[in-house]
C-alpha atoms as a PDB file:
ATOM      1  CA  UNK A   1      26.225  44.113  36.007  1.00  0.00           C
ATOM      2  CA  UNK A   2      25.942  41.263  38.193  1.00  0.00           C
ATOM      3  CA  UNK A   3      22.399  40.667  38.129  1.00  0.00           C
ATOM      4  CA  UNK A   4      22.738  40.956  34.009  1.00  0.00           C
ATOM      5  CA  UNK A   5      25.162  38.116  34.120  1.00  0.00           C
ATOM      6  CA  UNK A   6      23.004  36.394  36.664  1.00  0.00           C
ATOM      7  CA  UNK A   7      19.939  36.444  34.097  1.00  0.00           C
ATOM      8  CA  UNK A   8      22.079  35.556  31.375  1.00  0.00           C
ATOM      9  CA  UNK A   9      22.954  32.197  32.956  1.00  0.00           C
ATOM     10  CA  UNK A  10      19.617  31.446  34.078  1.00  0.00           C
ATOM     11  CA  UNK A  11      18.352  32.224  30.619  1.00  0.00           C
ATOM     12  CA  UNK A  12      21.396  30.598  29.149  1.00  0.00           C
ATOM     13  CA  UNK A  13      20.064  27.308  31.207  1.00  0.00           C
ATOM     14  CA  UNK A  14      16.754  27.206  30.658  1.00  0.00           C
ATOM     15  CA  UNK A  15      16.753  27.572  27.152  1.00  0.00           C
ATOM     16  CA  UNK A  16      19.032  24.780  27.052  1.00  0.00           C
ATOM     17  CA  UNK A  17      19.325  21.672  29.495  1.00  0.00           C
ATOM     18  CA  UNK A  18      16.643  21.895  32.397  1.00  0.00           C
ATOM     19  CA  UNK A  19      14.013  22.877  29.540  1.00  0.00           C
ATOM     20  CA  UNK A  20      15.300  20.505  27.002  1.00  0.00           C
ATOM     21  CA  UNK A  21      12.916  16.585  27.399  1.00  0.00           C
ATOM     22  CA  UNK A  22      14.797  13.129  27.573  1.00  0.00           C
ATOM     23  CA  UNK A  23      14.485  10.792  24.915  1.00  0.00           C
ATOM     24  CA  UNK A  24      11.780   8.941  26.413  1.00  0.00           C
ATOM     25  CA  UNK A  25       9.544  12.454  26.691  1.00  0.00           C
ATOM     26  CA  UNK A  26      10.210  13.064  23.023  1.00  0.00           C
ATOM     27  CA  UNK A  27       9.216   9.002  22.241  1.00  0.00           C
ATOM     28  CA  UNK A  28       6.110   9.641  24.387  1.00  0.00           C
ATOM     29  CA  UNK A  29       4.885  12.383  22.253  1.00  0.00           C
ATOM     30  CA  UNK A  30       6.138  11.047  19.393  1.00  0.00           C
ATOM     31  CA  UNK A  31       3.784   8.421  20.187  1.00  0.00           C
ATOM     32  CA  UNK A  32       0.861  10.046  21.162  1.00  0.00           C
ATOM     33  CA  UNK A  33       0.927  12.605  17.982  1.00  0.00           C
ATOM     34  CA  UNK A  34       1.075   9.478  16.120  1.00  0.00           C
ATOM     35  CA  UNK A  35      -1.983   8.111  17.325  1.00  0.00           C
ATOM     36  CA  UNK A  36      -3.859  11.524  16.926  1.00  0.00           C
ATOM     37  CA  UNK A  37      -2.595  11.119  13.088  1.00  0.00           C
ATOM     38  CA  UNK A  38      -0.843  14.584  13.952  1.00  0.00           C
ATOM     39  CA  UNK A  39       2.363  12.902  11.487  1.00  0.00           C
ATOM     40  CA  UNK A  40       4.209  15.984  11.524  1.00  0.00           C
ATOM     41  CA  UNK A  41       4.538  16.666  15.186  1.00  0.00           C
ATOM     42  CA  UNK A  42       5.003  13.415  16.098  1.00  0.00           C
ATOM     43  CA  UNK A  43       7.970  13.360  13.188  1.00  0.00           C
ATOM     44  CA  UNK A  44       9.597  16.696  14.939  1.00  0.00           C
ATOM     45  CA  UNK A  45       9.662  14.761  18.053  1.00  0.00           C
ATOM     46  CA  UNK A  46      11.720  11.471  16.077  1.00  0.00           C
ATOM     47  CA  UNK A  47      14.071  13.882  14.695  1.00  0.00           C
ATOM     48  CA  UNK A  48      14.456  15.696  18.600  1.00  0.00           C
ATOM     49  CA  UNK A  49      15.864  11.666  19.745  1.00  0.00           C
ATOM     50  CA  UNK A  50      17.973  11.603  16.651  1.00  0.00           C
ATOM     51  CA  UNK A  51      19.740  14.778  17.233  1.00  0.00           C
ATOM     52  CA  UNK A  52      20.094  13.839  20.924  1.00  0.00           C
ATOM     53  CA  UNK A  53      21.382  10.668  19.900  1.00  0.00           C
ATOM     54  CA  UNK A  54      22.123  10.053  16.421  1.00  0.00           C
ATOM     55  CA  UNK A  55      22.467   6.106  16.995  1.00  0.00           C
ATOM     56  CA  UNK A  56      19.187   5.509  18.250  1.00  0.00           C
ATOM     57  CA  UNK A  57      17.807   2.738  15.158  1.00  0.00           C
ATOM     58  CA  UNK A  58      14.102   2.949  16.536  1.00  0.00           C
ATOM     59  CA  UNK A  59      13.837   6.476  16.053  1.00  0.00           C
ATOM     60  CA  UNK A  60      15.109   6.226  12.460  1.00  0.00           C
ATOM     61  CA  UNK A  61      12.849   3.348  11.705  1.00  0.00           C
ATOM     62  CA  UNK A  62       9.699   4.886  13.497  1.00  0.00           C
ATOM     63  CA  UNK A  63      10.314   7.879  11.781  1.00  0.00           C
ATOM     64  CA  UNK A  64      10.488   6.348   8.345  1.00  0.00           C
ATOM     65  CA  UNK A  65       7.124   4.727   9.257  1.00  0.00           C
ATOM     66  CA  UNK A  66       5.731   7.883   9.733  1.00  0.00           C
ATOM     67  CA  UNK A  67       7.308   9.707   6.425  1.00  0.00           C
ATOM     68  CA  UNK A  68       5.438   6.789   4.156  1.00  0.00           C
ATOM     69  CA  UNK A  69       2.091   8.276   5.827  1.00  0.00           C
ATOM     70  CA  UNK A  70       2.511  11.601   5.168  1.00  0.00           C
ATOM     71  CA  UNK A  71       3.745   9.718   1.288  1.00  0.00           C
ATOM     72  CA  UNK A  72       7.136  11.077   1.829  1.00  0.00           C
ATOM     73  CA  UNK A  73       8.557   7.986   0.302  1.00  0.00           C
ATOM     74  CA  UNK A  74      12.151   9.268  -0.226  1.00  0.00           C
ATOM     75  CA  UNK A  75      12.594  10.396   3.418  1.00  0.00           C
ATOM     76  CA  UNK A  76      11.001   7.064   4.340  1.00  0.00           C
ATOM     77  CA  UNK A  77      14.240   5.508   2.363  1.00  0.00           C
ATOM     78  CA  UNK A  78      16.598   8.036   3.636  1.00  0.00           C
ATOM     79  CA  UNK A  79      15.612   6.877   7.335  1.00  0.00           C
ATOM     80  CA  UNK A  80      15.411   3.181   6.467  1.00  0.00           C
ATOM     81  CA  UNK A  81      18.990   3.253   5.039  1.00  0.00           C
ATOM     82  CA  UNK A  82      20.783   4.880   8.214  1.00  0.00           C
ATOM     83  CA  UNK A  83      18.680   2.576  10.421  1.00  0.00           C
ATOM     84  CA  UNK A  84      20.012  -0.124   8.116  1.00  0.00           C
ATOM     85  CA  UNK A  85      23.308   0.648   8.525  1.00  0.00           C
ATOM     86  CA  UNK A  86      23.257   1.347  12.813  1.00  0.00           C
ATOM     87  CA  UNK A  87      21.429  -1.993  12.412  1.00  0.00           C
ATOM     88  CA  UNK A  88      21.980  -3.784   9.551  1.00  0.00           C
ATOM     89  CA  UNK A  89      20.382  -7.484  10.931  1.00  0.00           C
ATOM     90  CA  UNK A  90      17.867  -6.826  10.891  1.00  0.00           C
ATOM     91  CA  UNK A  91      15.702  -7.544   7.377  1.00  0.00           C
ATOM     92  CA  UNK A  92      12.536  -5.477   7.707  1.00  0.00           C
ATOM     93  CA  UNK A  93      14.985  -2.450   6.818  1.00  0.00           C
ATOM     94  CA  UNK A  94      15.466  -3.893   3.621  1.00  0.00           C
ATOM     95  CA  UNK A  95      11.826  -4.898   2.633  1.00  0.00           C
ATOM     96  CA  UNK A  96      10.526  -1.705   3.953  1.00  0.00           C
ATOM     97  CA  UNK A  97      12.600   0.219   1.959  1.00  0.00           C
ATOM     98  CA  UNK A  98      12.053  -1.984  -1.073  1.00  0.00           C
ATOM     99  CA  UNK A  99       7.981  -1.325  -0.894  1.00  0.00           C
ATOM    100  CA  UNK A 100       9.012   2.706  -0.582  1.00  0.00           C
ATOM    101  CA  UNK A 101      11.395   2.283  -3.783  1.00  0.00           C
ATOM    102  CA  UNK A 102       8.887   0.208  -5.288  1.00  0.00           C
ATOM    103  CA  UNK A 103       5.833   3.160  -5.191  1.00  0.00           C
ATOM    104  CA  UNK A 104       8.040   5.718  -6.251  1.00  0.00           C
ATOM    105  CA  UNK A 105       8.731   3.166  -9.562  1.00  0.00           C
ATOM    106  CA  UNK A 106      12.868   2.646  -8.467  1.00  0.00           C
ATOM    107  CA  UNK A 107      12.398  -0.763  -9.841  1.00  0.00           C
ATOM    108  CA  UNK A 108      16.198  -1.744 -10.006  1.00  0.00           C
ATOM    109  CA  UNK A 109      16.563  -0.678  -6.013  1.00  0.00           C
ATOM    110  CA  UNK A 110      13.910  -1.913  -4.978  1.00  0.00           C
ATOM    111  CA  UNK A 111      14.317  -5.746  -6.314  1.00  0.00           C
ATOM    112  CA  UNK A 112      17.607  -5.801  -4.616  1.00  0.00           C
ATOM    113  CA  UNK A 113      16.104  -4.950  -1.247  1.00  0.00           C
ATOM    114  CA  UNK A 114      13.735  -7.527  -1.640  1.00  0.00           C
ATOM    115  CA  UNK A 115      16.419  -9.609  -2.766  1.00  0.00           C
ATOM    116  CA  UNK A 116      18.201  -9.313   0.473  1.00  0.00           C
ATOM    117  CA  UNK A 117      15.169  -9.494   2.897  1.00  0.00           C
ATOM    118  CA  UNK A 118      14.472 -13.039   0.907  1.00  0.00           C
ATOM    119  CA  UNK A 119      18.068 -14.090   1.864  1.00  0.00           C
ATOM    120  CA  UNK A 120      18.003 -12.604   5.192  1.00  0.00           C
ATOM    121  CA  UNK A 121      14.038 -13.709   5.897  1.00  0.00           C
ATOM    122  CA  UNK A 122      13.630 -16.450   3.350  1.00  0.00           C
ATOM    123  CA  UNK A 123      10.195 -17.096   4.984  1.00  0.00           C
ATOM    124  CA  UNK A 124       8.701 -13.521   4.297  1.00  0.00           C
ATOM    125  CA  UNK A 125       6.030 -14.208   1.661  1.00  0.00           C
ATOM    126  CA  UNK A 126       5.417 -10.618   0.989  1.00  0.00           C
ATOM    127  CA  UNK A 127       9.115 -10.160   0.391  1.00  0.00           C
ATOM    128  CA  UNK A 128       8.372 -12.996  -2.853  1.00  0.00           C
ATOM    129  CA  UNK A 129       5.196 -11.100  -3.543  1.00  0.00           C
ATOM    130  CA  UNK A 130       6.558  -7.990  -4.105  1.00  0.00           C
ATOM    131  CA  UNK A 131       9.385  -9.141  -5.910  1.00  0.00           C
ATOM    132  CA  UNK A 132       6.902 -11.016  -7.994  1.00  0.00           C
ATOM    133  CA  UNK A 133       5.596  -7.481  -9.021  1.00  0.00           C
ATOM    134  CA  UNK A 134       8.976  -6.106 -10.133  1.00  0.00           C
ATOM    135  CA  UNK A 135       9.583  -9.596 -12.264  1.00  0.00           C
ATOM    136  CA  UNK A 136       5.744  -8.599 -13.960  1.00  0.00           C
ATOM    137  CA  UNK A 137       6.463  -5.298 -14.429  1.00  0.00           C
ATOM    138  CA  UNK A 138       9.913  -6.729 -15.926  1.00  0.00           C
ATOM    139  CA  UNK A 139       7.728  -8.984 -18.047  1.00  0.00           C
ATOM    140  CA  UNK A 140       9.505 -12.228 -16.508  1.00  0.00           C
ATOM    141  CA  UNK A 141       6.215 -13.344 -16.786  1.00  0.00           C
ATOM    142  CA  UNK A 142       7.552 -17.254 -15.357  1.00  0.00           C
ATOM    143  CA  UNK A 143       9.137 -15.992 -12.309  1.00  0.00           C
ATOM    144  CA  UNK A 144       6.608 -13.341 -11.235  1.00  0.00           C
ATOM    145  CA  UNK A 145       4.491 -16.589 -11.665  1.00  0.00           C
ATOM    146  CA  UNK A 146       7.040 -18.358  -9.209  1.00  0.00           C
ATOM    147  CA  UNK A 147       7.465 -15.892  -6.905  1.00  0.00           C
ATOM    148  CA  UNK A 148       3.598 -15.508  -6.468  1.00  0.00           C
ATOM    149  CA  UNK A 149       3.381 -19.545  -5.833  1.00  0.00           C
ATOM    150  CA  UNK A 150       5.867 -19.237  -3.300  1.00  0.00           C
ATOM    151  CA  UNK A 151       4.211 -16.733  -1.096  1.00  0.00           C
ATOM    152  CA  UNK A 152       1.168 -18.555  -1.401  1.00  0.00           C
ATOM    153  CA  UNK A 153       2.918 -21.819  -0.652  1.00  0.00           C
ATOM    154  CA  UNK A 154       4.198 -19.609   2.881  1.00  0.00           C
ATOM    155  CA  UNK A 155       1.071 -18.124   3.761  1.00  0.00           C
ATOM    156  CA  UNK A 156      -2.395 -18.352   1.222  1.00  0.00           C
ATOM    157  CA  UNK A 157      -2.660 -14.344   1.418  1.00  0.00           C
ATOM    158  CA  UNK A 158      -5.658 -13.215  -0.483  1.00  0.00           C
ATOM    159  CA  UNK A 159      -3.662 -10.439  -1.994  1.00  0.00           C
ATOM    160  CA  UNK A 160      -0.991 -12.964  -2.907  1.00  0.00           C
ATOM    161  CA  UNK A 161      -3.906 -14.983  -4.910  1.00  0.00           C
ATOM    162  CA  UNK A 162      -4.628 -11.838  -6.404  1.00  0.00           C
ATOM    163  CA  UNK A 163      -1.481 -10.859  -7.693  1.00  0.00           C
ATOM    164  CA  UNK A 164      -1.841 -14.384  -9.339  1.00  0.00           C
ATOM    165  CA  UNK A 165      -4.736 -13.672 -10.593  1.00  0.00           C
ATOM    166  CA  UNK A 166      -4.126 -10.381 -12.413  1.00  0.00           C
ATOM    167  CA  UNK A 167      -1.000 -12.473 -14.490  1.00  0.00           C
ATOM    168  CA  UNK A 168      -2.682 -15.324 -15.206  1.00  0.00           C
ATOM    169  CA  UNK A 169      -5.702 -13.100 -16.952  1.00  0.00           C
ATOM    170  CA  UNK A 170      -2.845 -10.898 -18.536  1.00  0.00           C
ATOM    171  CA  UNK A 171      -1.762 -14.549 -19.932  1.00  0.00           C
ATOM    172  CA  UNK A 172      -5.201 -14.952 -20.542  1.00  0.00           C
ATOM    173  CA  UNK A 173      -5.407 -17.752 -18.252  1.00  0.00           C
ATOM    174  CA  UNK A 174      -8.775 -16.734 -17.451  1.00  0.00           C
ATOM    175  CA  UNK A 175     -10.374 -19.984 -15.566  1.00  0.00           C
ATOM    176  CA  UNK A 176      -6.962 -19.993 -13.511  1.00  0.00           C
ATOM    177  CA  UNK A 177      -7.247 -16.042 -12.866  1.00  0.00           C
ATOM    178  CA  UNK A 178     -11.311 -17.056 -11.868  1.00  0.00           C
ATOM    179  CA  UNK A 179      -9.887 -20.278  -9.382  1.00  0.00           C
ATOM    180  CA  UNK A 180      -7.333 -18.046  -8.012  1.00  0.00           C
ATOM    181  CA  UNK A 181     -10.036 -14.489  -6.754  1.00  0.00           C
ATOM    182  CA  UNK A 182     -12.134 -17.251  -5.751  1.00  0.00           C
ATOM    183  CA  UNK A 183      -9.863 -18.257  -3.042  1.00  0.00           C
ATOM    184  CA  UNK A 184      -9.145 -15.091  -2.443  1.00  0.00           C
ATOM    185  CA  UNK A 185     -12.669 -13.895  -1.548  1.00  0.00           C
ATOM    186  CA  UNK A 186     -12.747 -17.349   0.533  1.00  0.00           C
ATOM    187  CA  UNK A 187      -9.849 -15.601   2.460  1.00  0.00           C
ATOM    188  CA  UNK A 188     -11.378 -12.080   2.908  1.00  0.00           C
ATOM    189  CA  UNK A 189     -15.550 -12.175   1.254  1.00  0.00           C
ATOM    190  CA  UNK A 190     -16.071  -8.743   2.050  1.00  0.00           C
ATOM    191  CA  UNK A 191     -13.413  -7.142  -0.047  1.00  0.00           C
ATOM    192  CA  UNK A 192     -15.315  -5.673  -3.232  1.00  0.00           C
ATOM    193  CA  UNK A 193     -12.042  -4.974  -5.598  1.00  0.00           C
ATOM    194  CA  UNK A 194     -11.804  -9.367  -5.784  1.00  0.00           C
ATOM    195  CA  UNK A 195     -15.266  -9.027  -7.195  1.00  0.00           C
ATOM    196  CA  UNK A 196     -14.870  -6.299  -9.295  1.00  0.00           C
ATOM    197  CA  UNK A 197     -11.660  -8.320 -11.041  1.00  0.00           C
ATOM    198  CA  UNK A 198     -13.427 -11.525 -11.302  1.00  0.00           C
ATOM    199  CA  UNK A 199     -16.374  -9.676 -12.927  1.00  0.00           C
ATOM    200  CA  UNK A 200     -13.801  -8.190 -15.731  1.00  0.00           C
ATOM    201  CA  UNK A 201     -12.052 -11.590 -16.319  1.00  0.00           C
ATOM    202  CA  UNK A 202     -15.808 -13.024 -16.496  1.00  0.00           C
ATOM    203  CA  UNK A 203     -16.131  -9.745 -19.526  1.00  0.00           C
ATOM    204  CA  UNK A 204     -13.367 -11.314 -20.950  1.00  0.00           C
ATOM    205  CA  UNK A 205     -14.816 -14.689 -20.952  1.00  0.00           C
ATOM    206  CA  UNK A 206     -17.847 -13.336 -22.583  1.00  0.00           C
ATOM    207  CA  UNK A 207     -19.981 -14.251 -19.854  1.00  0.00           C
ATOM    208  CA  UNK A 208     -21.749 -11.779 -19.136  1.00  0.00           C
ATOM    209  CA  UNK A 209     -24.408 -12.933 -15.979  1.00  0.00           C
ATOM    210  CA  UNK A 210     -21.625 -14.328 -13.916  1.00  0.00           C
ATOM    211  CA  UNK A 211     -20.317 -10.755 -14.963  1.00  0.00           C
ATOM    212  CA  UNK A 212     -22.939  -8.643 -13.691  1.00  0.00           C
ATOM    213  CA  UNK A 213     -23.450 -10.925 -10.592  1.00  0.00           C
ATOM    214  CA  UNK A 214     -20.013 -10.332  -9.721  1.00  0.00           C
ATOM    215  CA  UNK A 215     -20.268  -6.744  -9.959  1.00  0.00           C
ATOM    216  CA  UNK A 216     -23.445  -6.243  -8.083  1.00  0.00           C
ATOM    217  CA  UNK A 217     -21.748  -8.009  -5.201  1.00  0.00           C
ATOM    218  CA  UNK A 218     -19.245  -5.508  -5.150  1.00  0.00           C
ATOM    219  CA  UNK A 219     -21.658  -2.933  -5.410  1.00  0.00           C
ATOM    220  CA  UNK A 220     -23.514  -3.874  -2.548  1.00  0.00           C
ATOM    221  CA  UNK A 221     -20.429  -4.101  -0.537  1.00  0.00           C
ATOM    222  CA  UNK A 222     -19.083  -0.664  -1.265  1.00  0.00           C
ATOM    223  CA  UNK A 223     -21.776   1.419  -2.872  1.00  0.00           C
ATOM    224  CA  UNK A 224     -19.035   4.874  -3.327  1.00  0.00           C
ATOM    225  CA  UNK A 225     -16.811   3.615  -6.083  1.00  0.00           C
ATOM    226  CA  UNK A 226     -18.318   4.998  -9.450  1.00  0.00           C
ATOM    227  CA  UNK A 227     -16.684   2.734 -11.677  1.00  0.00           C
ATOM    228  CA  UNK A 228     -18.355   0.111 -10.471  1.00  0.00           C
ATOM    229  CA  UNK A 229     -22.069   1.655 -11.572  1.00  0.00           C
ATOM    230  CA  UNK A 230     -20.105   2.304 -14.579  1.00  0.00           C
ATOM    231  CA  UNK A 231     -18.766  -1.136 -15.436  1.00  0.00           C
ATOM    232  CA  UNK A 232     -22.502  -2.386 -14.368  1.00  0.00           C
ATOM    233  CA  UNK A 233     -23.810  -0.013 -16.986  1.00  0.00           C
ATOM    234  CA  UNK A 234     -21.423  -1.567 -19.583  1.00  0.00           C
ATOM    235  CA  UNK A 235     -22.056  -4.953 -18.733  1.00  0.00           C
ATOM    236  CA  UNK A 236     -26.277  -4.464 -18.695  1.00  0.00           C
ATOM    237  CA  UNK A 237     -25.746  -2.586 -22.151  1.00  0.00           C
ATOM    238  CA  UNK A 238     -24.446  -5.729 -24.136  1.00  0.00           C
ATOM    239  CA  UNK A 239     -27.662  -7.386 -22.010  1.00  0.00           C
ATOM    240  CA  UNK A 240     -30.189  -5.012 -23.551  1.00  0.00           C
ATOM    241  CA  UNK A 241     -30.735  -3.778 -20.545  1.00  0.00           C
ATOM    242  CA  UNK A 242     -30.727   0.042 -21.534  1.00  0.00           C
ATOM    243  CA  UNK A 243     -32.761   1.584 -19.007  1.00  0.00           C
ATOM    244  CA  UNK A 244     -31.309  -0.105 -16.532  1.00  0.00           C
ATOM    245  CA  UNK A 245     -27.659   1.018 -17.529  1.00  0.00           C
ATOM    246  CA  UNK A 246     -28.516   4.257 -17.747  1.00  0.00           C
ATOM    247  CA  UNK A 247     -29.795   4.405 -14.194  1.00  0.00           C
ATOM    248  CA  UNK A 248     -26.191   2.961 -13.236  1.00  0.00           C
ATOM    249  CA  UNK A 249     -24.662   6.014 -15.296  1.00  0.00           C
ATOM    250  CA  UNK A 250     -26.526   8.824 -13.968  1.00  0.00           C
ATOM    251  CA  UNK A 251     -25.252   6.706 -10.271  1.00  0.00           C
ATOM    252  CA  UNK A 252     -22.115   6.550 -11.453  1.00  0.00           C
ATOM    253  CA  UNK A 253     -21.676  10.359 -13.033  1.00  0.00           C
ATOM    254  CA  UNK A 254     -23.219  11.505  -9.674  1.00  0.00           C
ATOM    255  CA  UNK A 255     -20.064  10.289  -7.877  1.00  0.00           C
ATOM    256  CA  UNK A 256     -18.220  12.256  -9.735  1.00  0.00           C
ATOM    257  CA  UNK A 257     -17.564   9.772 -12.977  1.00  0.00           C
ATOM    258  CA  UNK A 258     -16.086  11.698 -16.299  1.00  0.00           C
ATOM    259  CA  UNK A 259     -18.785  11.454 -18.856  1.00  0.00           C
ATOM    260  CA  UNK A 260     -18.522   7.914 -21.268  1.00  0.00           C
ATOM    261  CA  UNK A 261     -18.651   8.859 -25.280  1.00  0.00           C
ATOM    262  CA  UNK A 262     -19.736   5.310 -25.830  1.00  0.00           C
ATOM    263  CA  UNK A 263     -22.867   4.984 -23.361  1.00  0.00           C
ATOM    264  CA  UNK A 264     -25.496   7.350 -24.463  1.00  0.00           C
ATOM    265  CA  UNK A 265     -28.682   8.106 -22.017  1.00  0.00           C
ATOM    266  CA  UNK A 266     -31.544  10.806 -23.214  1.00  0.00           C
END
């Protein structure tokens, strides 16, 4: 009977403190699953700190991090809003959780949180940016515009021209929407999606070389995307370039494009 209760307490032990890792094991791990992209594990380990100390902001924040890469968007908010609270100075919990809100379309949510990381970090331009977005999507058409400018005015982002961009062509504003992807491609030339846009704005502007030569630049700098050999195809149709375009469209169906009623190719 004694050596039963003897085993009992050693099992009773190590099944429970000597076996059980410190916070800064779990963080460790946490850390190395993270950078093996093993998301899961490497959340286990966050939520192992938080039930050893519920307090602990980092671990709530990390693991909200690591919820938006596994696109676990509501946990990421979830995490963001305790951390918030334990910390609540500190304004990337706010933005953060505002871009979350924001791809899971809580548009009303997600404005405030950017409206309280702009009072908090008035200097944030992606905080203006993504506000911007909401005020689009709101069709405030004027302050999107404002907020846009502003970030720019902080720091001349090339994604900040191109959210310009995009509302000036929706207000067809087309040589602005042009001026605009043209400094953003001065900012990053090797992104192909700038070209791509300034080739449909150029569509819209009836031009239809500075089209093509647009889209052939994006082409050549990511040759994967079929609706680029499909818009290519489009654009060397109204050319009367038909066997051209239909080389672009067998390309383009090849990478898995849904056949196009309105191109036809024997």
């Amino acid at each position: 009977m004694r050596i039963s209760l003897s085993l009992l307490i050693y099992f009773l032990i190590i099944t429970t403190g000597f076996c059980q890792k410190t916070i800064k094991e779990y963080r460790s791990l946490a850390k190395e699953y993270g950078y093996k992209e093993d998301f899961k594990k490497a959340i286990d380990c966050y939520s192992k700190i938080i039930e050893l100390n519920p307090k602990d902001s980092t671990a709530y924040f990390d693991r909200a991090v690591l919820k938006e890469a596994t696109k676990d968007f509501k946990g990421a908010i979830e995490d963001y809003t305790i951390e918030g609270k334990i910390n609540p100075s500190e304004p990337d919990n706010f933005f953060l959780r505002g871009i979350d809100r924001l791809k899971i379309k809580d548009y009303d949510n997600a404005y405030a949180d950017f409206e309280k990381g702009i009072e908090m970090e008035p200097d944030n331009p992606d905080a203006y940016r993504y506000r911007g977005q909401i005020k689009e999507i709101r069709k405030d058409y004027k302050g999107a515009m404002g907020d846009f400018s502003k970030a720019i005015e902080i720091q001349p982002h090339s994604n900040s021209y191109c959210d310009r961009a995009s509302l000036k062509s929706h207000l067809k504003d087309y040589d602005g929407a042009i001026t605009d992807l043209n400094k953003a491609i001065e900012i990053d030339p090797l992104f192909d999606q700038y070209y791509f846009n300034k080739s449909n704005i150029y569509i819209k502007k009836n031009d239809l070389k500075k089209a093509l030569n647009d889209i052939n630049i994006a082409i050549q700098l990511n040759n994967k995307d079929p609706k680029y050999y499909l818009k290519r195809a489009t654009i060397k149709i109204k050319l009367g370039q038909k066997d051209s375009a239909c080389e672009d469209y067998t390309f383009y169906k090849k990478l898995g494009g849904a056949l196009k009623k309105n191109i036809k190719c024997n």
